[in-house]
C-alpha atoms as a PDB file:
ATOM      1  CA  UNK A   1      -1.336 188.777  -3.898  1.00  0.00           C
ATOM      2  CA  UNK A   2      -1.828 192.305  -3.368  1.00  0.00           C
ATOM      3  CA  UNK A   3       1.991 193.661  -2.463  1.00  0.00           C
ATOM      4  CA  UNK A   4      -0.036 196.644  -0.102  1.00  0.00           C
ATOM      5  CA  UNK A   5      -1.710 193.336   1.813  1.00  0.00           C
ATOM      6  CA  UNK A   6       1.450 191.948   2.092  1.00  0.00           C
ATOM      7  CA  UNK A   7       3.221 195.331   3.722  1.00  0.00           C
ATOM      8  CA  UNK A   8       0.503 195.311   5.787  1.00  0.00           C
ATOM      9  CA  UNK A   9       0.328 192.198   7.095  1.00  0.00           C
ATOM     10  CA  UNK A  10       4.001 192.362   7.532  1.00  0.00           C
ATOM     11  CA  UNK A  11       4.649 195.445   9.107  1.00  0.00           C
ATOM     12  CA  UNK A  12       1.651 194.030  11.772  1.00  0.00           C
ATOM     13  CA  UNK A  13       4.403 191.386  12.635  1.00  0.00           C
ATOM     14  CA  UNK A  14       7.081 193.295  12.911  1.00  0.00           C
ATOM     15  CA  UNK A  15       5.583 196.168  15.208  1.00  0.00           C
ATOM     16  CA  UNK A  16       3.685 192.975  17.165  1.00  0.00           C
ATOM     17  CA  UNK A  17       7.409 191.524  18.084  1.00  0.00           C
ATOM     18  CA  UNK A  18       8.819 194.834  19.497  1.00  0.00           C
ATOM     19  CA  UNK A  19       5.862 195.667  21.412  1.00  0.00           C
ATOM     20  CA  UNK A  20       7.453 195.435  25.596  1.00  0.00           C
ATOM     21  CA  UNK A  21       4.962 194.869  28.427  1.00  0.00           C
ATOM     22  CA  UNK A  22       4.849 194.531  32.052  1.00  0.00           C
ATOM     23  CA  UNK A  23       2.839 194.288  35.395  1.00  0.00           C
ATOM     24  CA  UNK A  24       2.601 194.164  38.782  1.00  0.00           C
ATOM     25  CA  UNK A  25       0.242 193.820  41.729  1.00  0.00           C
ATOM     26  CA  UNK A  26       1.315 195.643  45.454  1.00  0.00           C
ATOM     27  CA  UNK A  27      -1.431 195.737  47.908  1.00  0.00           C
ATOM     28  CA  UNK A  28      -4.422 197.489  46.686  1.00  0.00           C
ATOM     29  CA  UNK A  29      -2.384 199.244  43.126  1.00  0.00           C
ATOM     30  CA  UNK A  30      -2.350 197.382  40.226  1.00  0.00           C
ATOM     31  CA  UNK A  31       0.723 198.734  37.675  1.00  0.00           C
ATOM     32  CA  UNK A  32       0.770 197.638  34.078  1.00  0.00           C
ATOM     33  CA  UNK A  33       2.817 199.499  31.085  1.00  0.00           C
ATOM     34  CA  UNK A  34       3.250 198.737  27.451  1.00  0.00           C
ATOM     35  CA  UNK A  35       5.977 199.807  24.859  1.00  0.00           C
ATOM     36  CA  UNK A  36       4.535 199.989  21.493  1.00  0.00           C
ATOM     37  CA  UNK A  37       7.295 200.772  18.963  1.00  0.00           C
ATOM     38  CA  UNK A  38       6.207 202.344  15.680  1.00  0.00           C
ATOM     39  CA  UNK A  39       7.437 202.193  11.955  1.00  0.00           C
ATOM     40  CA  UNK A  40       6.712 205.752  11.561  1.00  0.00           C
ATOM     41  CA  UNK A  41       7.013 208.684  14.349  1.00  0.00           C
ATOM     42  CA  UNK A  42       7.688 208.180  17.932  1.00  0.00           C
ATOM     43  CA  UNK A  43       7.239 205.075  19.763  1.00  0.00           C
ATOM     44  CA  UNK A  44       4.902 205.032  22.636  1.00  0.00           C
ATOM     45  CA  UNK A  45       4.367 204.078  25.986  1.00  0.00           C
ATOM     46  CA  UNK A  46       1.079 203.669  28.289  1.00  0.00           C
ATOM     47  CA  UNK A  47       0.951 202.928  31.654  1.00  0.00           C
ATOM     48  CA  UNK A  48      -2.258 202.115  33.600  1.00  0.00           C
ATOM     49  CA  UNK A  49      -2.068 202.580  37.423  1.00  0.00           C
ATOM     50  CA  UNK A  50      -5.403 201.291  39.358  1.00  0.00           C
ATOM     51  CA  UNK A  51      -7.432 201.974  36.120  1.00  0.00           C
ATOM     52  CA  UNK A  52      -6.038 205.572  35.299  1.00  0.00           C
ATOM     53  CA  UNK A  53      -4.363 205.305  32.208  1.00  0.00           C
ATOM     54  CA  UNK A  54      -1.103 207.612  31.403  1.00  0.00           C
ATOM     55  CA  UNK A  55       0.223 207.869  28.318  1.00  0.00           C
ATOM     56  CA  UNK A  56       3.544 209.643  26.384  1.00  0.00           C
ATOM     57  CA  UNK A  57       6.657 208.866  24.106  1.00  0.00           C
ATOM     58  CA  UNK A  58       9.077 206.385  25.042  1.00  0.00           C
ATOM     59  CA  UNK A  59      12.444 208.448  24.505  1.00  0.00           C
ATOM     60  CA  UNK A  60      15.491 206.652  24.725  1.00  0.00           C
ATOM     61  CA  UNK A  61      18.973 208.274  25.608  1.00  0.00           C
ATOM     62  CA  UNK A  62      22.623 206.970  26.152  1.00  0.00           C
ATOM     63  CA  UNK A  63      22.996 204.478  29.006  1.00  0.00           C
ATOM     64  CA  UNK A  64      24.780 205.507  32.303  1.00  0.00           C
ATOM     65  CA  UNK A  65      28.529 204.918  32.845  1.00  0.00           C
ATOM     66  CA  UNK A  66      26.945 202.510  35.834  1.00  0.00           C
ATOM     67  CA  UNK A  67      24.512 200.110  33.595  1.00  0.00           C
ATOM     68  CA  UNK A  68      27.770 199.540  31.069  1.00  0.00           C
ATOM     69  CA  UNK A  69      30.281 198.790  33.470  1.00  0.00           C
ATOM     70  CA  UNK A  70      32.186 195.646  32.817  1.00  0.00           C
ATOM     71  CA  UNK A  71      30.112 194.680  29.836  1.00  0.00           C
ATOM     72  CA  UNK A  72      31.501 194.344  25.995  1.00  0.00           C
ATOM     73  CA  UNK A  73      30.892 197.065  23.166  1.00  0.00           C
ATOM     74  CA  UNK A  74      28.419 194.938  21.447  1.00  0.00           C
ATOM     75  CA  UNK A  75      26.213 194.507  24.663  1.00  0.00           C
ATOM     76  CA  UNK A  76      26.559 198.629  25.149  1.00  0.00           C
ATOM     77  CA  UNK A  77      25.227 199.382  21.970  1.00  0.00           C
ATOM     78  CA  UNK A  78      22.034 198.086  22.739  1.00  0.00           C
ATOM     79  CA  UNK A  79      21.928 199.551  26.284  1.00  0.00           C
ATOM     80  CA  UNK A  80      20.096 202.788  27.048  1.00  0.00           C
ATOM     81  CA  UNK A  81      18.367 204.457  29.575  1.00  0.00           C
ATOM     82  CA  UNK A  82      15.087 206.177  29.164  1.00  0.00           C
ATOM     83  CA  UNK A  83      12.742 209.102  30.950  1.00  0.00           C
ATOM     84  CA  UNK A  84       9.583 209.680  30.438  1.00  0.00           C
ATOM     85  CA  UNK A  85       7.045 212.023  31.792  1.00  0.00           C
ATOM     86  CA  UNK A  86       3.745 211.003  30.842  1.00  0.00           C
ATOM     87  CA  UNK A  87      -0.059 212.353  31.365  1.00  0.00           C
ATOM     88  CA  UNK A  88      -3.354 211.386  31.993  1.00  0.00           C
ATOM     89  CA  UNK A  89      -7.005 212.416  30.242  1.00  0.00           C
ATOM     90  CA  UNK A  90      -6.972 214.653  33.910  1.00  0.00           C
ATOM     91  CA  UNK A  91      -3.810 216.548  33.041  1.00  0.00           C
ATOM     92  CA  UNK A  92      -2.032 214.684  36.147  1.00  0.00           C
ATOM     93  CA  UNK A  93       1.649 212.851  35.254  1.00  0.00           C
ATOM     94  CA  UNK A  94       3.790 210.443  36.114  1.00  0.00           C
ATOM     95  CA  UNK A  95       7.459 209.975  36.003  1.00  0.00           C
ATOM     96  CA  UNK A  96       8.641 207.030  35.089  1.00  0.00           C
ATOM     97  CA  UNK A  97      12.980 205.987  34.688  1.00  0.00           C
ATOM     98  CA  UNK A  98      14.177 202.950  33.054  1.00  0.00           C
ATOM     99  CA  UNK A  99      17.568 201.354  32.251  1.00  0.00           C
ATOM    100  CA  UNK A 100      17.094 199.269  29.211  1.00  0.00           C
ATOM    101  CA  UNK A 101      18.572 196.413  27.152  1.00  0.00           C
ATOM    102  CA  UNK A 102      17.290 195.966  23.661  1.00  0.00           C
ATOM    103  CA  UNK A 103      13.276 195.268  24.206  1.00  0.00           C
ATOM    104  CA  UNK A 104      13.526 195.003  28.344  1.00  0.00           C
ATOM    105  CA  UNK A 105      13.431 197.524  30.629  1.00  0.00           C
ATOM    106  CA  UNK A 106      14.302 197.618  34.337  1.00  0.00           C
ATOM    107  CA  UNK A 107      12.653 200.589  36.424  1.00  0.00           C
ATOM    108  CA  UNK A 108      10.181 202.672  38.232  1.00  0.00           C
ATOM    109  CA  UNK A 109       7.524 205.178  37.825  1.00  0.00           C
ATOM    110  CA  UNK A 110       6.423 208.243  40.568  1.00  0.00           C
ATOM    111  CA  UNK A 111       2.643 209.217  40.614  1.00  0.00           C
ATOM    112  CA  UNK A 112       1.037 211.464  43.554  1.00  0.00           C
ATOM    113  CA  UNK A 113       4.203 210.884  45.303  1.00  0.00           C
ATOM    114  CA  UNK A 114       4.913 206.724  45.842  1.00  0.00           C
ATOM    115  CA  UNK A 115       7.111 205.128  43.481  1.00  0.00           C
ATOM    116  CA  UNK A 116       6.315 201.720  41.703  1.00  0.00           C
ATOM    117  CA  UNK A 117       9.198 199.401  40.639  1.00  0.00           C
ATOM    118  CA  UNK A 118       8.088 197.820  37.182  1.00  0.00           C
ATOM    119  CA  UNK A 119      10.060 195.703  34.600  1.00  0.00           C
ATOM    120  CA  UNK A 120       8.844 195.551  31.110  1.00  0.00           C
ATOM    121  CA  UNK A 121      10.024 192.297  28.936  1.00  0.00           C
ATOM    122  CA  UNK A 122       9.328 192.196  24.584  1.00  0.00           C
ATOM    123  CA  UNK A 123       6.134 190.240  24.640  1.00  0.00           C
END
């Protein structure tokens, strides 16, 4: 078999397990984000609120001194917290925070001023 086939074919599998995704439904607003991570350059995240579609990098930092508390070294190593500030086709942004734990992420996201709580989980 071709051995570029077979990179290809396998670096599809490997960027389809680390992709993160998540939704949620209040009232009339409908949420939904996904993490794609990438084998080369940054990794991405796009977040769709009521059909309006943001998009930016998903940057990850060191985790707070709060979301390690009490746990081991090995669990902190995989802990980190992330920002992101992302933008629409329209030029408007959103804000979105996360804590996060190898491919899940616990947080929320600010757009036009109300905040929406969204968790994502590796898909």
């Amino acid at each position: 078999m071709n051995s570029k086939l077979i990179l290809s074919v396998a670096s599809t599998m490997v960027l389809a397990a680390c992709t993160s995704a998540g939704s949620v439904k209040t009232g009339n607003d409908t949420l939904s984000a996904v993490v794609t991570r990438e084998l080369v350059g940054p990794d991405k995240i796009e977040v769709t609120l009521n059909g309006k579609v943001y998009r930016g990098d998903w940057q990850v930092g060191p985790p707070s001194k709060e979301q390690t508390q009490g746990e081991t070294f090995r669990h902190r190593r995989h802990m980190h917290s992330a920002k992101n500030i992302l933008k629409a086709d329209d030029g408007s942004g959103m804000e979105c925070q996360w804590k996060t734990h190898l491919y899940a992420a616990d947080g929320s996201c600010v757009a036009d001023g109300r905040e929406y709580p969204l968790s994502l989980r590796q898909q």
